[in-house]
PDB file of N, CA and C in Angstrom:
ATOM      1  N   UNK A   1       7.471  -0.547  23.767  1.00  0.00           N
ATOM      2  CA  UNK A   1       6.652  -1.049  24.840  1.00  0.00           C
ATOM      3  C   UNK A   1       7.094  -2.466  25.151  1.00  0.00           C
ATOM      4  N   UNK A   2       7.289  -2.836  26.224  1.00  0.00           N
ATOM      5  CA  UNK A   2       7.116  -3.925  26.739  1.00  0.00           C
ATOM      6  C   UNK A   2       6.086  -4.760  27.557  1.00  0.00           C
ATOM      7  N   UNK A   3       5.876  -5.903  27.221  1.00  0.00           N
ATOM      8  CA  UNK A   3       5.159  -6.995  27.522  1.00  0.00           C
ATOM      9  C   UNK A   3       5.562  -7.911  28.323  1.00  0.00           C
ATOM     10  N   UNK A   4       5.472  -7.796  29.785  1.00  0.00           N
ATOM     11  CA  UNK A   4       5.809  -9.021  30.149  1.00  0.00           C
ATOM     12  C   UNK A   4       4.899  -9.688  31.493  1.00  0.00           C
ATOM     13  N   UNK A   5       4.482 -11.160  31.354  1.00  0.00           N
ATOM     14  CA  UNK A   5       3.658 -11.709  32.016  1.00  0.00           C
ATOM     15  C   UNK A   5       3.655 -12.834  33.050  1.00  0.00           C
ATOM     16  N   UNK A   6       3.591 -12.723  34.109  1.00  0.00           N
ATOM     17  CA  UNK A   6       3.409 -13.543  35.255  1.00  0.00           C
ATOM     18  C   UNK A   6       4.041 -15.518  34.147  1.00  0.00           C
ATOM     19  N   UNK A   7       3.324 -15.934  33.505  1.00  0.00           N
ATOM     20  CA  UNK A   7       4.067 -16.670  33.144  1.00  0.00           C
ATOM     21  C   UNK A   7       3.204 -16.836  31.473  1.00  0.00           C
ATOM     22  N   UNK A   8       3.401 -17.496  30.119  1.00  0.00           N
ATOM     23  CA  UNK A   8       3.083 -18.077  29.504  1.00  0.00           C
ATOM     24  C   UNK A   8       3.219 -19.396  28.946  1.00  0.00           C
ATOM     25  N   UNK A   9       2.089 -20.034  27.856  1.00  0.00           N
ATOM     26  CA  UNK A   9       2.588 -20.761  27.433  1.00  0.00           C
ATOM     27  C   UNK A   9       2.434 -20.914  25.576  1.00  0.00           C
ATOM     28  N   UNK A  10       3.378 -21.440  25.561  1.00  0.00           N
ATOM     29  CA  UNK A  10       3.165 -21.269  23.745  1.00  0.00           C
ATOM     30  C   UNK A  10       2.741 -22.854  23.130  1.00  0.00           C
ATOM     31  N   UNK A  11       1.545 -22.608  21.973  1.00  0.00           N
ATOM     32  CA  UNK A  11       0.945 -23.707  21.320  1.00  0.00           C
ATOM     33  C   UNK A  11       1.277 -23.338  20.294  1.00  0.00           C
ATOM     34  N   UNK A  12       2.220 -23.962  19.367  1.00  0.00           N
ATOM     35  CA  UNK A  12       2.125 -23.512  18.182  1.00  0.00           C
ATOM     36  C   UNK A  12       1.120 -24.341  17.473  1.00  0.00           C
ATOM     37  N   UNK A  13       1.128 -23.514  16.150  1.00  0.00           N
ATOM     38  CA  UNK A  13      -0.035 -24.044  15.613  1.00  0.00           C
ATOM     39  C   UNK A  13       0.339 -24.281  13.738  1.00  0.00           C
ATOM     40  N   UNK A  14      -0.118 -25.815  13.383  1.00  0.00           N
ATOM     41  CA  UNK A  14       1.014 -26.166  11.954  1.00  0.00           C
ATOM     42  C   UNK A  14       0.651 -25.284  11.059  1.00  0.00           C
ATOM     43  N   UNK A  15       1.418 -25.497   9.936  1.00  0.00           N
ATOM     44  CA  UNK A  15       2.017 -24.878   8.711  1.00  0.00           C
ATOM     45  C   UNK A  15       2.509 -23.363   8.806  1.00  0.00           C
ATOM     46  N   UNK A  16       2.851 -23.322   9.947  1.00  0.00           N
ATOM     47  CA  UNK A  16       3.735 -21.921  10.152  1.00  0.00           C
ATOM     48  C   UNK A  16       3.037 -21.016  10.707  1.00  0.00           C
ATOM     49  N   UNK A  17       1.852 -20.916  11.331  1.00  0.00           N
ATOM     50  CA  UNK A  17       0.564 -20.464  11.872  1.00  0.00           C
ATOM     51  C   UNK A  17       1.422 -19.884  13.202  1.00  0.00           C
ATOM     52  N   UNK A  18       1.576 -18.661  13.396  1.00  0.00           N
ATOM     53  CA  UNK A  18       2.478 -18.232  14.872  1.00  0.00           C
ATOM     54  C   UNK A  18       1.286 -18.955  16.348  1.00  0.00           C
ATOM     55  N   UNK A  19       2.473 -19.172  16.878  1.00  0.00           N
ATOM     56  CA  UNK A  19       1.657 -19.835  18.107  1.00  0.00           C
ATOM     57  C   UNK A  19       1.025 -18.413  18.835  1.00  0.00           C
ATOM     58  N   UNK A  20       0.595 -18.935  19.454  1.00  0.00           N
ATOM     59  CA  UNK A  20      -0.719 -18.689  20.573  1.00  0.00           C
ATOM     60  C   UNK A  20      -0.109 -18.493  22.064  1.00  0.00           C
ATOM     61  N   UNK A  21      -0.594 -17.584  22.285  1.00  0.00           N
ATOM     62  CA  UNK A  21       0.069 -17.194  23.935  1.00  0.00           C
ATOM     63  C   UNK A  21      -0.774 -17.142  24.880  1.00  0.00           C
ATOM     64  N   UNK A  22      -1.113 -17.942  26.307  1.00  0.00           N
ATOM     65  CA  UNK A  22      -2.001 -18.047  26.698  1.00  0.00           C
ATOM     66  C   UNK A  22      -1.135 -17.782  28.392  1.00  0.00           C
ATOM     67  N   UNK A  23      -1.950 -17.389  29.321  1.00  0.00           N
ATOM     68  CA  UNK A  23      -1.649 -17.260  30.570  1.00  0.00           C
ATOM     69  C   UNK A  23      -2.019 -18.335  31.089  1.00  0.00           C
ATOM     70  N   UNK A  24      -0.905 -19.104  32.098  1.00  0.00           N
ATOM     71  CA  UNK A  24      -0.486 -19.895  32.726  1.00  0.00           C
ATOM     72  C   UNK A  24      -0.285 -19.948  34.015  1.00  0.00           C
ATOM     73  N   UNK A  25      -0.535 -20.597  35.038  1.00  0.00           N
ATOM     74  CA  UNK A  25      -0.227 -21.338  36.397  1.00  0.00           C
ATOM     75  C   UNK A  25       1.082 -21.351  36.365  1.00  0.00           C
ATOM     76  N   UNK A  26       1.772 -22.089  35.790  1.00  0.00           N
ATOM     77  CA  UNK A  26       2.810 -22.980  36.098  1.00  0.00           C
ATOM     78  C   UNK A  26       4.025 -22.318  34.972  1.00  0.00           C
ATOM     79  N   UNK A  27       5.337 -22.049  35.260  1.00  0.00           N
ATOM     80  CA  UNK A  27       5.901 -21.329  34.072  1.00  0.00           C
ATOM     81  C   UNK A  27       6.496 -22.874  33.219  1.00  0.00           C
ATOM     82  N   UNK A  28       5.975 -22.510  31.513  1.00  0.00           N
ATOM     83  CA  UNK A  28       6.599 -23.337  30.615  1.00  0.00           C
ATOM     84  C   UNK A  28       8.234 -23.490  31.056  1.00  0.00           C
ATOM     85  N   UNK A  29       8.146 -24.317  30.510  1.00  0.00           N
ATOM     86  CA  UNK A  29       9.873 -25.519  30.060  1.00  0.00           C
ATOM     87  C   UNK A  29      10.398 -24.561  29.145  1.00  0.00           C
ATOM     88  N   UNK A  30      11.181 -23.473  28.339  1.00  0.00           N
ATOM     89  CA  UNK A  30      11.384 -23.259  27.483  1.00  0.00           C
ATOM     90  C   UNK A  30      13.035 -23.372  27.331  1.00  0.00           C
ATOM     91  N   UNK A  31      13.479 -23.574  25.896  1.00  0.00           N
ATOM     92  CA  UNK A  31      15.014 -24.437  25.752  1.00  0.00           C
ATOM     93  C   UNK A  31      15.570 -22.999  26.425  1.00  0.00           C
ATOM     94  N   UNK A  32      17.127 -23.360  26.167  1.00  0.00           N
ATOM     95  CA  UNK A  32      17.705 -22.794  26.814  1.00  0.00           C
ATOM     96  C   UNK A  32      17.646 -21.022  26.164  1.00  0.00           C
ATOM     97  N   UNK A  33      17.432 -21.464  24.435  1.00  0.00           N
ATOM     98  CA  UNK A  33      17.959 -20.185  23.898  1.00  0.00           C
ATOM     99  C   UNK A  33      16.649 -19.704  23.476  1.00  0.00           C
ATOM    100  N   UNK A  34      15.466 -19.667  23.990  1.00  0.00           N
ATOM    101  CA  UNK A  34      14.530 -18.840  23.739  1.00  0.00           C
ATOM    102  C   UNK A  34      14.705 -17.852  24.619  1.00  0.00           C
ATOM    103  N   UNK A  35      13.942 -16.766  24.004  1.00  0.00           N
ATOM    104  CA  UNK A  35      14.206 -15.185  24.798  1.00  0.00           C
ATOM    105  C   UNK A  35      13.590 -14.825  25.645  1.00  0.00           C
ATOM    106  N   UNK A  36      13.828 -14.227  26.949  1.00  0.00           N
ATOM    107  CA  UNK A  36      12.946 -14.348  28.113  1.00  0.00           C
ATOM    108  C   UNK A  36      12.060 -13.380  28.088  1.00  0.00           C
ATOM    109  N   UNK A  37      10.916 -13.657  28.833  1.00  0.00           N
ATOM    110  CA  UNK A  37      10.012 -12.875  28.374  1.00  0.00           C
ATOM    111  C   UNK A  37      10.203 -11.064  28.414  1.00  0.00           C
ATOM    112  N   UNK A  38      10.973 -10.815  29.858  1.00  0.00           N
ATOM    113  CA  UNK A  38      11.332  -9.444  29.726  1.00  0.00           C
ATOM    114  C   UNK A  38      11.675  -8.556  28.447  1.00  0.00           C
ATOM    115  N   UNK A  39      12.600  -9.643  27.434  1.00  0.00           N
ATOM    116  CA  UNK A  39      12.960  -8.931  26.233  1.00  0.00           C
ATOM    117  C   UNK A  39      11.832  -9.152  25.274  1.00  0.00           C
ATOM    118  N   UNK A  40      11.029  -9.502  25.077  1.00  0.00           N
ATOM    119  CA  UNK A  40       9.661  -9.496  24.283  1.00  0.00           C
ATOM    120  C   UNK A  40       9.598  -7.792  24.054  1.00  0.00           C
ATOM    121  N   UNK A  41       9.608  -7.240  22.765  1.00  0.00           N
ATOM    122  CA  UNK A  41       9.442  -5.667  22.195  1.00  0.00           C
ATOM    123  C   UNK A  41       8.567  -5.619  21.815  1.00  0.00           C
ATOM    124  N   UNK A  42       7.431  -4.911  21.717  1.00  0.00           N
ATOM    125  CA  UNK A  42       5.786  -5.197  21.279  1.00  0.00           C
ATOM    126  C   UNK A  42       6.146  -3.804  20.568  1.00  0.00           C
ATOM    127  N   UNK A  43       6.157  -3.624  18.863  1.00  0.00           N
ATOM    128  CA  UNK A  43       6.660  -2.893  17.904  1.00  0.00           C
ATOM    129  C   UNK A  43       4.584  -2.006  17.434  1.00  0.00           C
ATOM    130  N   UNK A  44       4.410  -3.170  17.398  1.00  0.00           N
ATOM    131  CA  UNK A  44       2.587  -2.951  17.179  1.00  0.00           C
ATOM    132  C   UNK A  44       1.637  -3.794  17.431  1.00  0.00           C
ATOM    133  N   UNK A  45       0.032  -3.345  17.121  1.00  0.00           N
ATOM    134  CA  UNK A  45      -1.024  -4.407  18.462  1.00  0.00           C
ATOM    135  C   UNK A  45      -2.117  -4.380  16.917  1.00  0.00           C
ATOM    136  N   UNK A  46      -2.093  -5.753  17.059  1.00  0.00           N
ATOM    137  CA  UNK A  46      -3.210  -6.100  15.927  1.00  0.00           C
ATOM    138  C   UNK A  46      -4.272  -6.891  16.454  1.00  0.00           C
ATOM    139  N   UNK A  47      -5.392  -6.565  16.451  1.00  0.00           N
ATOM    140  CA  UNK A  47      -6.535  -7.609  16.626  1.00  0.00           C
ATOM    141  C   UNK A  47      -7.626  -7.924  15.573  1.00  0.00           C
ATOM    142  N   UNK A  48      -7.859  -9.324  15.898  1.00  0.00           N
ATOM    143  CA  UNK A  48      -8.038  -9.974  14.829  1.00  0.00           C
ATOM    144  C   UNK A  48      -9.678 -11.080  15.577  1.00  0.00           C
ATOM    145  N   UNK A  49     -10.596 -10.861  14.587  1.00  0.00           N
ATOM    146  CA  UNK A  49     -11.448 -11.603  15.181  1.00  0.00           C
ATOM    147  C   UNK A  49     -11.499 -12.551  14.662  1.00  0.00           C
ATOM    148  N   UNK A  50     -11.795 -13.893  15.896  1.00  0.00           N
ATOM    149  CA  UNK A  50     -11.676 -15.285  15.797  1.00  0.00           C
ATOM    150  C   UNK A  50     -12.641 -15.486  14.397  1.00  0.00           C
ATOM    151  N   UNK A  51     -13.524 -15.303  13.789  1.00  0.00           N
ATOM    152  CA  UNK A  51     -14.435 -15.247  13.099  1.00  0.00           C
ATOM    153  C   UNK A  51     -13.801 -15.172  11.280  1.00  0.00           C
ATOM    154  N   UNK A  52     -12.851 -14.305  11.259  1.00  0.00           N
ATOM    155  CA  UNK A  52     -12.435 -13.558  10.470  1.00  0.00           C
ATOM    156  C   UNK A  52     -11.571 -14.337   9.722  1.00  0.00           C
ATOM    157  N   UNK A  53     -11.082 -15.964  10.740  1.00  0.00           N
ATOM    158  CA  UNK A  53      -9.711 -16.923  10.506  1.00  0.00           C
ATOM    159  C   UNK A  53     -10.584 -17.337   9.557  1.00  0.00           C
ATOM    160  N   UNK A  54      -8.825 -17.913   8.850  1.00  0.00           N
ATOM    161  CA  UNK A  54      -9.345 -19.075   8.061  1.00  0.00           C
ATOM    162  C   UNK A  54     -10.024 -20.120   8.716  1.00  0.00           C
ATOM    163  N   UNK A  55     -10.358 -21.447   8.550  1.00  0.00           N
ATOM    164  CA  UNK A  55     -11.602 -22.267   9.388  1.00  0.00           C
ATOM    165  C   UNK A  55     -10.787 -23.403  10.146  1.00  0.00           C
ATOM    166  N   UNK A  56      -9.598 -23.377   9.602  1.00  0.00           N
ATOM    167  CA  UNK A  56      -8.391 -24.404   9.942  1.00  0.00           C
ATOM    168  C   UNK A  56      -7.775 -23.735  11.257  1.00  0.00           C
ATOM    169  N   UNK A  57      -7.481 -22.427  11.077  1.00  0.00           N
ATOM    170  CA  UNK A  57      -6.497 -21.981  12.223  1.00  0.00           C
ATOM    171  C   UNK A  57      -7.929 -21.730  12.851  1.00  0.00           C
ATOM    172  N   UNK A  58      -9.336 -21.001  12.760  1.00  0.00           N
ATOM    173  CA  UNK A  58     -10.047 -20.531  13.976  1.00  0.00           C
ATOM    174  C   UNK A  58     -10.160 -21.889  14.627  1.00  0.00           C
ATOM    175  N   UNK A  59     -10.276 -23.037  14.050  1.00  0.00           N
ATOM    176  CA  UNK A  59     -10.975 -24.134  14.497  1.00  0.00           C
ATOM    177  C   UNK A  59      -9.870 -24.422  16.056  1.00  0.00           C
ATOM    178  N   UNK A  60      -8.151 -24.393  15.814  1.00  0.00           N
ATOM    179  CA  UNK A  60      -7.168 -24.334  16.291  1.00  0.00           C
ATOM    180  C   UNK A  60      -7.473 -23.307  17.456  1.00  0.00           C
ATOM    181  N   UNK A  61      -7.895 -22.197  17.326  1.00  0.00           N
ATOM    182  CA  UNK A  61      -7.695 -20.962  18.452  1.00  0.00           C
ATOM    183  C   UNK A  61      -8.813 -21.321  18.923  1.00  0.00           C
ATOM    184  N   UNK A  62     -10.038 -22.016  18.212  1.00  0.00           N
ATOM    185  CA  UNK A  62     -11.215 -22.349  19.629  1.00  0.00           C
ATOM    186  C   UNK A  62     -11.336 -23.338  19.925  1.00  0.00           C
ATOM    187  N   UNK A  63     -10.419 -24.426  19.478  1.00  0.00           N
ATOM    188  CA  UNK A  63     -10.103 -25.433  20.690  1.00  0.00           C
ATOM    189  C   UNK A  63      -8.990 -25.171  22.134  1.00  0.00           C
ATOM    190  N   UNK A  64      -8.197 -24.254  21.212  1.00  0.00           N
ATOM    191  CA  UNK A  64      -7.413 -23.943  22.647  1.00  0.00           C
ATOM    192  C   UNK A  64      -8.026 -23.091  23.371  1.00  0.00           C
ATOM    193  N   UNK A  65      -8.931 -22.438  22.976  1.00  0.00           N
ATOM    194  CA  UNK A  65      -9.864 -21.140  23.654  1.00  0.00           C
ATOM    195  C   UNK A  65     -10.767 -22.002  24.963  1.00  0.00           C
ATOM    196  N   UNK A  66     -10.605 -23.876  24.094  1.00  0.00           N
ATOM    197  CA  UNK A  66     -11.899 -24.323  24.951  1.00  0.00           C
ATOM    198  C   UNK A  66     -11.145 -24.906  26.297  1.00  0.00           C
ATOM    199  N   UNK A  67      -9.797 -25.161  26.133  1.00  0.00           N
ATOM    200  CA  UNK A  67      -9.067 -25.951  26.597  1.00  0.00           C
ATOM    201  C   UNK A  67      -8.692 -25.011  27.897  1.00  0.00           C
ATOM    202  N   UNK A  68      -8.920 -23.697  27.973  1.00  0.00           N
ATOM    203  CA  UNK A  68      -7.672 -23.042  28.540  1.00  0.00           C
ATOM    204  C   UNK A  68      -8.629 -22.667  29.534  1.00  0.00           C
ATOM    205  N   UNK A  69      -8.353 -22.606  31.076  1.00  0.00           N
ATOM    206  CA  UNK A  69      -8.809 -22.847  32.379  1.00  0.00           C
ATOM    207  C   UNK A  69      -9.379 -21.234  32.481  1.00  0.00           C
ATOM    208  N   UNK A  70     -10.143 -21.260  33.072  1.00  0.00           N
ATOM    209  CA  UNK A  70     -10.764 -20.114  33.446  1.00  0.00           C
ATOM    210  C   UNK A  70      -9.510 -18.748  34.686  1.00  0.00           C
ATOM    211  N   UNK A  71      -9.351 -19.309  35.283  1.00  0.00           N
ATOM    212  CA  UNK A  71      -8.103 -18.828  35.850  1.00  0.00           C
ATOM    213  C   UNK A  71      -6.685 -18.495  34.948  1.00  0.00           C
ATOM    214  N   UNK A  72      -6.502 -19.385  34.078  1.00  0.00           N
ATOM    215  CA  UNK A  72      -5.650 -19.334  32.831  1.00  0.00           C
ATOM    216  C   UNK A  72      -6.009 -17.726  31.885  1.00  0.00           C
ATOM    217  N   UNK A  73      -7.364 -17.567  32.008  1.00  0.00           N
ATOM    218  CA  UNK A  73      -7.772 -16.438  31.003  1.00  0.00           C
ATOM    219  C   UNK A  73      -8.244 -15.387  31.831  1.00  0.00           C
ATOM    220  N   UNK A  74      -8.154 -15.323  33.393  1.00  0.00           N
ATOM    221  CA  UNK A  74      -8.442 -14.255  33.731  1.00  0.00           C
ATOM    222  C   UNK A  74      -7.129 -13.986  33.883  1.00  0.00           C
ATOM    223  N   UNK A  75      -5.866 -14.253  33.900  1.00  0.00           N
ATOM    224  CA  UNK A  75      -4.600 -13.706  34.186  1.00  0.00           C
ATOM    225  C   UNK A  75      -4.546 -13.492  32.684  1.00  0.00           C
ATOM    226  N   UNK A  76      -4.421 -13.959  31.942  1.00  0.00           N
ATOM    227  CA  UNK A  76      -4.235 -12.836  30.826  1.00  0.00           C
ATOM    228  C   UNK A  76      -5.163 -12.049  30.438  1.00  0.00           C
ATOM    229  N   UNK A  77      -6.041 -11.856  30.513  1.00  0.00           N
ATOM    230  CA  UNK A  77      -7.072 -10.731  30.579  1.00  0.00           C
ATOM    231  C   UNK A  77      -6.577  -9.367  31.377  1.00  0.00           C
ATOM    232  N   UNK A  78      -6.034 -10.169  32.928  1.00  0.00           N
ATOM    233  CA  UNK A  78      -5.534  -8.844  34.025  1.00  0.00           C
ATOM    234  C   UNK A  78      -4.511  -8.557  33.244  1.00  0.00           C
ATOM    235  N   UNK A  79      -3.525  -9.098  32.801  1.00  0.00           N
ATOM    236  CA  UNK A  79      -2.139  -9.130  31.812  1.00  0.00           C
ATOM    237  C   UNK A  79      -2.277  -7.743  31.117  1.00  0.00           C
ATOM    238  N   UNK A  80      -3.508  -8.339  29.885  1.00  0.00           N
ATOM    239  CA  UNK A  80      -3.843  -7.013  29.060  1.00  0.00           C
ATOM    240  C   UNK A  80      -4.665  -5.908  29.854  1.00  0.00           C
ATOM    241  N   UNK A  81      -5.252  -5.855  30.479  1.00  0.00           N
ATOM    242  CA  UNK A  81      -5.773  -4.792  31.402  1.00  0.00           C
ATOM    243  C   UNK A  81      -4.485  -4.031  31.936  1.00  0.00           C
ATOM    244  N   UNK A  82      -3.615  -5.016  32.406  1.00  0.00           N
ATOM    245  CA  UNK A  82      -2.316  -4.027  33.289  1.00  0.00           C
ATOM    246  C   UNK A  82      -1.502  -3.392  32.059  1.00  0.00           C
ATOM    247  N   UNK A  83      -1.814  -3.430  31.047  1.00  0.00           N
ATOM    248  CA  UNK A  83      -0.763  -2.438  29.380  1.00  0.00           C
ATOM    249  C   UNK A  83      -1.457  -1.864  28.859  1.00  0.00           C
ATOM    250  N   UNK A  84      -1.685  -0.380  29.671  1.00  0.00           N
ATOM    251  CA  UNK A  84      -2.289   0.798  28.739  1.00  0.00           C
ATOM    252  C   UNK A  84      -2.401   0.863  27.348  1.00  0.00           C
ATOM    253  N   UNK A  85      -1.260   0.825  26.611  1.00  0.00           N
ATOM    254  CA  UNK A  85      -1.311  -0.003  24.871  1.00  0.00           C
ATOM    255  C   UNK A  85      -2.328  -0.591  24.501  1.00  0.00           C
ATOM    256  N   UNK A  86      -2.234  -2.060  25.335  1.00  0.00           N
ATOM    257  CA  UNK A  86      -3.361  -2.488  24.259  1.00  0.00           C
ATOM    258  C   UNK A  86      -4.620  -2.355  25.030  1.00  0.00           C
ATOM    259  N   UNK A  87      -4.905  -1.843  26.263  1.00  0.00           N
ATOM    260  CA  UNK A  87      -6.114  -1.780  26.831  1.00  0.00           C
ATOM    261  C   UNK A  87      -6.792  -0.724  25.211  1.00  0.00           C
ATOM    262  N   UNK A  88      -5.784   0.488  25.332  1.00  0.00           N
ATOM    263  CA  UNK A  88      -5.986   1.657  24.223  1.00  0.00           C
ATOM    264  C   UNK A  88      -6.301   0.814  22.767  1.00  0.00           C
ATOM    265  N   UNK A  89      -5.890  -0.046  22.114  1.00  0.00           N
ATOM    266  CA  UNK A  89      -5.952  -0.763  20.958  1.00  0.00           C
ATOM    267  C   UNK A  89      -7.549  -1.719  21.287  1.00  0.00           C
ATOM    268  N   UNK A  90      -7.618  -1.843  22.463  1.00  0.00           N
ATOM    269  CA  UNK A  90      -8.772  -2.911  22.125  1.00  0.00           C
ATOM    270  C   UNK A  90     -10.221  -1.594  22.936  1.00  0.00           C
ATOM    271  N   UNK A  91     -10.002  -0.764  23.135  1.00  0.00           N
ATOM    272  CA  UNK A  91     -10.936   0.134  23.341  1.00  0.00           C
ATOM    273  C   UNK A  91     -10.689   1.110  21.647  1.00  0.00           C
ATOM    274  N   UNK A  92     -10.241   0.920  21.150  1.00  0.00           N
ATOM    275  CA  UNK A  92     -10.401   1.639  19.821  1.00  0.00           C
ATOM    276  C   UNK A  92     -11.297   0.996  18.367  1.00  0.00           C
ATOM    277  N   UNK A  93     -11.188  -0.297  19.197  1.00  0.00           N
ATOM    278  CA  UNK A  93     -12.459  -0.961  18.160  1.00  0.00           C
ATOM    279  C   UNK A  93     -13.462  -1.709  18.804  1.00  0.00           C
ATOM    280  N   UNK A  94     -13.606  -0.663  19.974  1.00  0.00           N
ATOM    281  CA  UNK A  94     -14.680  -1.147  20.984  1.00  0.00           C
ATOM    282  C   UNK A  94     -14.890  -2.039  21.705  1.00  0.00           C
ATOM    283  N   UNK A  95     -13.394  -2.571  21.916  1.00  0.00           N
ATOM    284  CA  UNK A  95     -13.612  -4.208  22.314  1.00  0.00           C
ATOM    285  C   UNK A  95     -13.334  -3.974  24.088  1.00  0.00           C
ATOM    286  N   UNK A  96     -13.115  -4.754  24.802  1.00  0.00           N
ATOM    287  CA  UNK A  96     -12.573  -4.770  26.307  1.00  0.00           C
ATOM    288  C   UNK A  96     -12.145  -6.340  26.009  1.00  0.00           C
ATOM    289  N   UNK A  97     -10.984  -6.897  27.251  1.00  0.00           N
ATOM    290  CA  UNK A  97      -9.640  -7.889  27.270  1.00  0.00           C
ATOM    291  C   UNK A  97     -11.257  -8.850  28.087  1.00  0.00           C
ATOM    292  N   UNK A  98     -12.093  -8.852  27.785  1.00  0.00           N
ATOM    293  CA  UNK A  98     -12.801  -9.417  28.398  1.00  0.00           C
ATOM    294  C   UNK A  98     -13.423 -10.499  26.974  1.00  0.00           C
ATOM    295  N   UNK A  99     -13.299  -9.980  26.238  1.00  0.00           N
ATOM    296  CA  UNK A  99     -13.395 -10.426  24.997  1.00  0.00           C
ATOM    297  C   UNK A  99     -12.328 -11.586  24.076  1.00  0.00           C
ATOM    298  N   UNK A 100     -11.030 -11.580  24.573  1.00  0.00           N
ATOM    299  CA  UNK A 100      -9.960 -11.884  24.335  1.00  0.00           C
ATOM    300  C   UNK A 100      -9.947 -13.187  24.709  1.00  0.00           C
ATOM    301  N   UNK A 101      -9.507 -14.140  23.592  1.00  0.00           N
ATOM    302  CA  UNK A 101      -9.227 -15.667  23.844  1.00  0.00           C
ATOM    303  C   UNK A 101      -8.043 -16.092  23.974  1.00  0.00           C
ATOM    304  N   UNK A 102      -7.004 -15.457  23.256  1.00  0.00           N
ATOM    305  CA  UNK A 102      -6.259 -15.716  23.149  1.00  0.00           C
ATOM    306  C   UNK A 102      -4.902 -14.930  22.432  1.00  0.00           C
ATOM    307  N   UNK A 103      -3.528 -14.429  22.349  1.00  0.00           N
ATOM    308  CA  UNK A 103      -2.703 -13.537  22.131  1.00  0.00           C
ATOM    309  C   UNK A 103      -1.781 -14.663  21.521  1.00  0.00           C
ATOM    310  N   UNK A 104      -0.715 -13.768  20.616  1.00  0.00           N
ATOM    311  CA  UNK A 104       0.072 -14.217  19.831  1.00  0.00           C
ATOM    312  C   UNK A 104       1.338 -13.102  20.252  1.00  0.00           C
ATOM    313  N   UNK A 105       2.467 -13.503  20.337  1.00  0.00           N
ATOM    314  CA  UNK A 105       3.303 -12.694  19.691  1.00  0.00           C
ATOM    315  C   UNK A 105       4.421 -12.863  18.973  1.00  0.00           C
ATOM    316  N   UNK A 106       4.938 -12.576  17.770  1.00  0.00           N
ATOM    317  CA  UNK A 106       5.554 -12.884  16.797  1.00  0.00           C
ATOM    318  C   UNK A 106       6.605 -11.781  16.360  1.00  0.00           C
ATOM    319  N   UNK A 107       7.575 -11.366  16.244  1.00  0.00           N
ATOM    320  CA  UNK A 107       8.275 -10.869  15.476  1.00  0.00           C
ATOM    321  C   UNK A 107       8.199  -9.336  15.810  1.00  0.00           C
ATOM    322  N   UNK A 108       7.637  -8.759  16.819  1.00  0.00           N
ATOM    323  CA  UNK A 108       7.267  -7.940  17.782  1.00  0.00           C
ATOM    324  C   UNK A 108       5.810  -7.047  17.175  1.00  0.00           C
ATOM    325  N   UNK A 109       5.260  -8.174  16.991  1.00  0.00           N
ATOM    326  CA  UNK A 109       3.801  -7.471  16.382  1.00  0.00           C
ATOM    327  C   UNK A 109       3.148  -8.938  17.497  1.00  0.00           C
ATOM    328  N   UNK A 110       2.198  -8.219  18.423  1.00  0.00           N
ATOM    329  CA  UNK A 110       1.028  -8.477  19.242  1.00  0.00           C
ATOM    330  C   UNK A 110      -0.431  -8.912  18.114  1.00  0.00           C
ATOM    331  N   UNK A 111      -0.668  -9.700  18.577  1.00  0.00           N
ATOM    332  CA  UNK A 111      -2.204 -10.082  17.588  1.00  0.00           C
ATOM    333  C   UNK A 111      -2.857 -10.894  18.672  1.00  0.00           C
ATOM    334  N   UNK A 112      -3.874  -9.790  19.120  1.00  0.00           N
ATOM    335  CA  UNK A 112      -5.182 -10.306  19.853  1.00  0.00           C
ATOM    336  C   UNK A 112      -5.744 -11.117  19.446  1.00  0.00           C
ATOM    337  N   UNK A 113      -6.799 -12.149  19.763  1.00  0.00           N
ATOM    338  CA  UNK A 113      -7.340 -12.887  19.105  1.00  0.00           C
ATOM    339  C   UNK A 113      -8.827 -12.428  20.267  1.00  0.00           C
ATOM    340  N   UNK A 114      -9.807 -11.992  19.596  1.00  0.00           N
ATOM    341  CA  UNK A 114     -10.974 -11.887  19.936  1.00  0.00           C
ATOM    342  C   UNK A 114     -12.167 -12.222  19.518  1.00  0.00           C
ATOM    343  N   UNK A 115     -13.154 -12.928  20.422  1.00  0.00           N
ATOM    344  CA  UNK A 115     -14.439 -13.050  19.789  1.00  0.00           C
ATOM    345  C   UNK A 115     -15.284 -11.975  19.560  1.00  0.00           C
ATOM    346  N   UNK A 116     -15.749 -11.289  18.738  1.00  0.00           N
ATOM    347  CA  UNK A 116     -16.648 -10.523  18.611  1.00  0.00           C
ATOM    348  C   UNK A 116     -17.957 -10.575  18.118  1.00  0.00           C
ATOM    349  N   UNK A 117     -19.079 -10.294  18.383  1.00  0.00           N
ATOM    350  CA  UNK A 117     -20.060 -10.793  18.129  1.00  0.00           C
ATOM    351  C   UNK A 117     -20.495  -9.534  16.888  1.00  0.00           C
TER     352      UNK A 117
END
């Protein structure tokens, strides 16, 4: 499956914590030899509730959760709405992309980041 989105941007986050993928306005700066988003391989879809973090990284995903523009999160919301995949992954633990703060992708494993109550 492939993943690919109108534009992102990546926050990483310290001690090796995979950054954070958030939908964007404006397309990031990225160096020359990062991989474009077309080639992004989404291997598997993990979601993970914000709740569930350690208190260091949630604290990290809900400041950027607080930071990130409302327009910013309805394009990735439509993002995940437009990929049957994970619409299917986040309707399997009852969730909807309406829920979703924030996405990761790493090493071709997808990790939702959701609030769940």
């Amino acid at each position: 499956m492939r993943i690919s989105t109108a534009s992102v941007i990546i926050a990483a986050l310290c001690l090796g914590t995979p950054a954070l993928v958030q939908a964007q306005g404006a397309q990031p700066k990225a160096p020359p030899q990062a991989p474009s988003e077309q080639s992004i391989v989404i291997r598997s879809i993990q979601i993970v509730n914000v709740k569930d973090l350690k208190p260091e990284v949630r604290s990290k995903v809900e400041d950027l959760a607080a930071k990130t523009s409302e327009d910013d999160l309805r394009s990735l919301r439509e993002s995940i709405d437009a990929t049957p995949e994970v619409v299917s992954a986040l309707k399997s633990k009852g969730l909807s992309s309406s829920q979703v703060v924030a996405v990761n992708i790493a090493d071709g494993v997808l990790t939702i980041f959701a609030k769940i109550t």
